[in-house]
Protein backbone atom coordinates (compact mmCIF):
# COMPACT_ATOMS: atom_id res chain seq x y z
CA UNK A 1 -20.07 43.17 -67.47
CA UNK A 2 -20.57 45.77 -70.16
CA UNK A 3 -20.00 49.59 -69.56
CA UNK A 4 -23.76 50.31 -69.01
CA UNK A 5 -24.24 47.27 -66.25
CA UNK A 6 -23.22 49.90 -63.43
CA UNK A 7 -24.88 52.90 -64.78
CA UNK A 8 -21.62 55.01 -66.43
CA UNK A 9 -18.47 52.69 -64.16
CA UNK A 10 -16.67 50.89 -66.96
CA UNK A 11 -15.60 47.13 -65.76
CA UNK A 12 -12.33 48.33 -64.48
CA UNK A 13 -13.79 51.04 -62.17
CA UNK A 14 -16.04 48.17 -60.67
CA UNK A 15 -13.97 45.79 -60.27
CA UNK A 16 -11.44 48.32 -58.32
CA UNK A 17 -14.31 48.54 -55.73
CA UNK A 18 -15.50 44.98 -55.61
CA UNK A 19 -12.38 42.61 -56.39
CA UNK A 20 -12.68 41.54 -52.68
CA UNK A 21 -14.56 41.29 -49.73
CA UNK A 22 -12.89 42.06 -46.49
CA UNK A 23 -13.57 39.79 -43.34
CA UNK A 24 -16.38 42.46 -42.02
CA UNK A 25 -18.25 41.54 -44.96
CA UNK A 26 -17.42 44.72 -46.85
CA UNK A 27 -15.83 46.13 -49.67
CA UNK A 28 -12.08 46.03 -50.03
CA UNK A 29 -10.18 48.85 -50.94
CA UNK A 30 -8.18 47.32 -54.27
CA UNK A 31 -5.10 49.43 -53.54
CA UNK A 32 -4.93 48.75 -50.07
CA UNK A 33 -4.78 45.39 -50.66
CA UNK A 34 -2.33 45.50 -53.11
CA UNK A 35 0.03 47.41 -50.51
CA UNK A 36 -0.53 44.45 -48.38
CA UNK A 37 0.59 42.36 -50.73
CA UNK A 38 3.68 44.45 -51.19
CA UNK A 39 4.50 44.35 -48.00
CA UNK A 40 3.92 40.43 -47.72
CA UNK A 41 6.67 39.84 -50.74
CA UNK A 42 9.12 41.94 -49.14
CA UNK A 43 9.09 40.20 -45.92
CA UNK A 44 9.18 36.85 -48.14
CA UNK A 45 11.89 38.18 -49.90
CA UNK A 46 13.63 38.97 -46.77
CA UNK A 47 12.55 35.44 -44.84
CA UNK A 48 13.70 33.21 -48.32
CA UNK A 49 17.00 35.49 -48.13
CA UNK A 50 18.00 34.92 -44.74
CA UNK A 51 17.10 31.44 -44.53
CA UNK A 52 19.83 30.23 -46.79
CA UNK A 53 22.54 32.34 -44.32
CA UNK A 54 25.10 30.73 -42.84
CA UNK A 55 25.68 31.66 -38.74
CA UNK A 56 28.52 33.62 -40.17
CA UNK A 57 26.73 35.50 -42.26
CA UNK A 58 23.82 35.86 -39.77
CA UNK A 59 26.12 37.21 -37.30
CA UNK A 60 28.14 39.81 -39.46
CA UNK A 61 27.76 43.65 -39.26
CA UNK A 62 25.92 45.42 -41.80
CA UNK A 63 28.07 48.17 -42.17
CA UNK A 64 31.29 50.08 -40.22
CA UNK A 65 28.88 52.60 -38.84
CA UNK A 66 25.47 50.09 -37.93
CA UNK A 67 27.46 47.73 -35.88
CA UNK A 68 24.21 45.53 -35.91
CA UNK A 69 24.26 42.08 -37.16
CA UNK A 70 22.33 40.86 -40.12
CA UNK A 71 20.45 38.64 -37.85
CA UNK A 72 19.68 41.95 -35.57
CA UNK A 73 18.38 43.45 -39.17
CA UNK A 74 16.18 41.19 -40.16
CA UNK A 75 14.11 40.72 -36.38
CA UNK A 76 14.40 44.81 -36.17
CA UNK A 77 12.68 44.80 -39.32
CA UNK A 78 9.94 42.26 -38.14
CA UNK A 79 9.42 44.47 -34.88
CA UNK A 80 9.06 47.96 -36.67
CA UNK A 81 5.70 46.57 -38.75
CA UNK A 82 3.33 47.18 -35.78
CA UNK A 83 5.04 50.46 -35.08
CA UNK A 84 4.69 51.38 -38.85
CA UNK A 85 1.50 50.25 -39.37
CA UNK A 86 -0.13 52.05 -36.06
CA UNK A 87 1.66 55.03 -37.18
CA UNK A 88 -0.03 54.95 -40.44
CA UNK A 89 -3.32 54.06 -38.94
CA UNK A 90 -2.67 57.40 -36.71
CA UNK A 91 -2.04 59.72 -39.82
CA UNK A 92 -5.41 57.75 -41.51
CA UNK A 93 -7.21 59.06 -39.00
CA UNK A 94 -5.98 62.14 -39.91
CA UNK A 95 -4.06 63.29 -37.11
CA UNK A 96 -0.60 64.63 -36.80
CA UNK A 97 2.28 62.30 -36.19
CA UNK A 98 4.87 64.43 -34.09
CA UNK A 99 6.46 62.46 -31.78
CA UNK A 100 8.25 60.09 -34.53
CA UNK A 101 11.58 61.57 -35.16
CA UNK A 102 14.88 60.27 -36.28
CA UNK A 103 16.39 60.57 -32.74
CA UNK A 104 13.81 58.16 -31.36
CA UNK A 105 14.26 56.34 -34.39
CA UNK A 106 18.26 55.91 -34.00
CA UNK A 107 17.07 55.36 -29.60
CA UNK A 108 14.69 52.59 -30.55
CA UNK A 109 17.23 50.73 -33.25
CA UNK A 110 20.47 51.01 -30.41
CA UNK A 111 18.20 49.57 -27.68
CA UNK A 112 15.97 46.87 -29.98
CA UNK A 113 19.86 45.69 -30.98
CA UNK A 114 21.15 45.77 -27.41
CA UNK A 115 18.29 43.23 -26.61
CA UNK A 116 18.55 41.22 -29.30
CA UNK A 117 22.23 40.93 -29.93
CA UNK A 118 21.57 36.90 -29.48
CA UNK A 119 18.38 36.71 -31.64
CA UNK A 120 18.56 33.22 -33.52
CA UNK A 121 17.28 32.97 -37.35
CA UNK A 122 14.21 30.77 -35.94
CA UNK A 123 12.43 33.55 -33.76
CA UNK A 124 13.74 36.57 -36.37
CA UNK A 125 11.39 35.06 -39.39
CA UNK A 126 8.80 33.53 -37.51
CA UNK A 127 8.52 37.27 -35.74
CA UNK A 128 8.98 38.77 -39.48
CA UNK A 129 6.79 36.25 -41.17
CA UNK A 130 4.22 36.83 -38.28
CA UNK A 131 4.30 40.76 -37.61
CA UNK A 132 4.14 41.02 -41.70
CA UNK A 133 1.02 39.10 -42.31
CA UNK A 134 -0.39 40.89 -39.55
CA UNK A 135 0.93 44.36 -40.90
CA UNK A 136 -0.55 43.39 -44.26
CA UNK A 137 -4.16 42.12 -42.38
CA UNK A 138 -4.20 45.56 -40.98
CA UNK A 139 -3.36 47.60 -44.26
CA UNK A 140 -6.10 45.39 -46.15
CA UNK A 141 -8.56 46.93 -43.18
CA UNK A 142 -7.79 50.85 -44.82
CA UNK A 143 -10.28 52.36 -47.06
CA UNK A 144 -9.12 54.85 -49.86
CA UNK A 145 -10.49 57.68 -47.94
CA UNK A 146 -8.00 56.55 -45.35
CA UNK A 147 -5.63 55.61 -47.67
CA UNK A 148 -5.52 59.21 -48.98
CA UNK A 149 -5.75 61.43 -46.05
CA UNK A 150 -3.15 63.50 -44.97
CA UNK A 151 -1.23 64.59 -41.52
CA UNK A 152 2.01 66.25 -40.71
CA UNK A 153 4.57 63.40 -40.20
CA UNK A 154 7.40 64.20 -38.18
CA UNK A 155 9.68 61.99 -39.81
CA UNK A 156 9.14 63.78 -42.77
CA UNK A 157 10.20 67.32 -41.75
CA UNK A 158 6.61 67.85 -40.36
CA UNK A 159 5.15 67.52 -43.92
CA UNK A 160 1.23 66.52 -44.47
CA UNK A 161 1.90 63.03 -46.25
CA UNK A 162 -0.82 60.37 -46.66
CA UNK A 163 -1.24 57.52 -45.20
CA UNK A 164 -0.49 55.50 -48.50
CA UNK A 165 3.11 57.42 -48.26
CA UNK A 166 3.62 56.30 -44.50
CA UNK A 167 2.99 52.61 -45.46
CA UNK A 168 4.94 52.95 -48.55
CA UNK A 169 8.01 54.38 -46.88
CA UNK A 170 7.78 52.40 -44.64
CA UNK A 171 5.88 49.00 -43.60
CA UNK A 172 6.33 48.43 -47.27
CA UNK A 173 9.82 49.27 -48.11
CA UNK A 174 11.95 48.40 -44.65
CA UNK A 175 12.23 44.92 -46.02
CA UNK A 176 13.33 45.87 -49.17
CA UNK A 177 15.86 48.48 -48.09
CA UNK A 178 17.36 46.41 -45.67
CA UNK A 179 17.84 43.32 -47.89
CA UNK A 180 19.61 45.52 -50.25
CA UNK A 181 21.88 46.49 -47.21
CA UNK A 182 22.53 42.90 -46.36
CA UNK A 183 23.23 41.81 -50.05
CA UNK A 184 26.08 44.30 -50.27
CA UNK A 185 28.20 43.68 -47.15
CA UNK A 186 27.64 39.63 -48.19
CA UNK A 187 28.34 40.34 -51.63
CA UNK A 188 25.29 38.25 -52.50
């Protein structure tokens, strides 16, 4: 497509709008899918990771101070993405987010880890493989409008962030901090 085949939108610009079409039959945004695809390698990269553990190393503590087990890590991660992503979805719509702080935060991590003290590796990734393709399905859904607006976020101090920033920060990089966290205390 030459320059001139969409009126003054070089190739690039028109392809960012039309790479995809989205299951309603419309336009995907090209950077929301891209997030979604971000998130999906994480949780790979997560699910490939914790696959090859032994039930030692499933069962071992990530750290002196988070008593939880690797194998409590990796299904806490899997059940934050629907919490992440409908707290993304709220600051999309451009309302505030205030009732997110990091004392319900710490509340909801002691009491998902009292529950699932036992969680075996088979219902940790199928939950993370399943809650992170739908996390990414939902992400795909955002426009760039939505992508871009901006609400006060609670776990950031109360500061207007975007909705890109929420799923960055979170959705997106939960499986990638916590693998880190689980690489050091295995030493892998």
């Amino acid at each position: 497509m030459s320059a001139t085949a969409k009126g003054t939108q070089t190739e690039t610009e028109y392809e960012q709008f039309t790479t995809t079409i989205d299951a309603r039959g419309g336009f995907m945004s090209r950077r929301a899918h891209v997030l979604a695809e971000r998130i999906e390698e994480g949780a790979a990269g997560l699910a490939k990771f914790a696959e090859g553990l032994s039930e030692k190393e499933w069962n071992t503590p990530v750290s002196a101070t988070d008593r939880r087990t690797v194998g409590v890590i990796v299904h806490h991660v899997a059940t934050m993405y629907p919490i992440e992503v409908d707290v993304a979805r709220v600051v999309a719509g451009g309302k505030a987010v205030t009732d997110v702080t990091w004392q319900v935060v710490a509340q909801l991590n002691a009491k998902h880890a009292t529950e699932n003290a036992a969680v075996t590796k088979a219902d940790a990734l199928e939950l993370l493989r399943r809650n992170s393709s739908e996390a990414a399905a939902a992400v795909r859904e955002l426009t760039d409008e939505e992508l871009d607006r901006a609400a006060p976020f609670s776990l950031s101090f109360g500061a207007p962030v975007t909705a890109q920033f929420v799923i960055e920060d979170h959705a997106l990089r939960h499986s990638w901090h916590h693998l880190s966290r689980i690489r050091a205390v295995l030493g892998r």
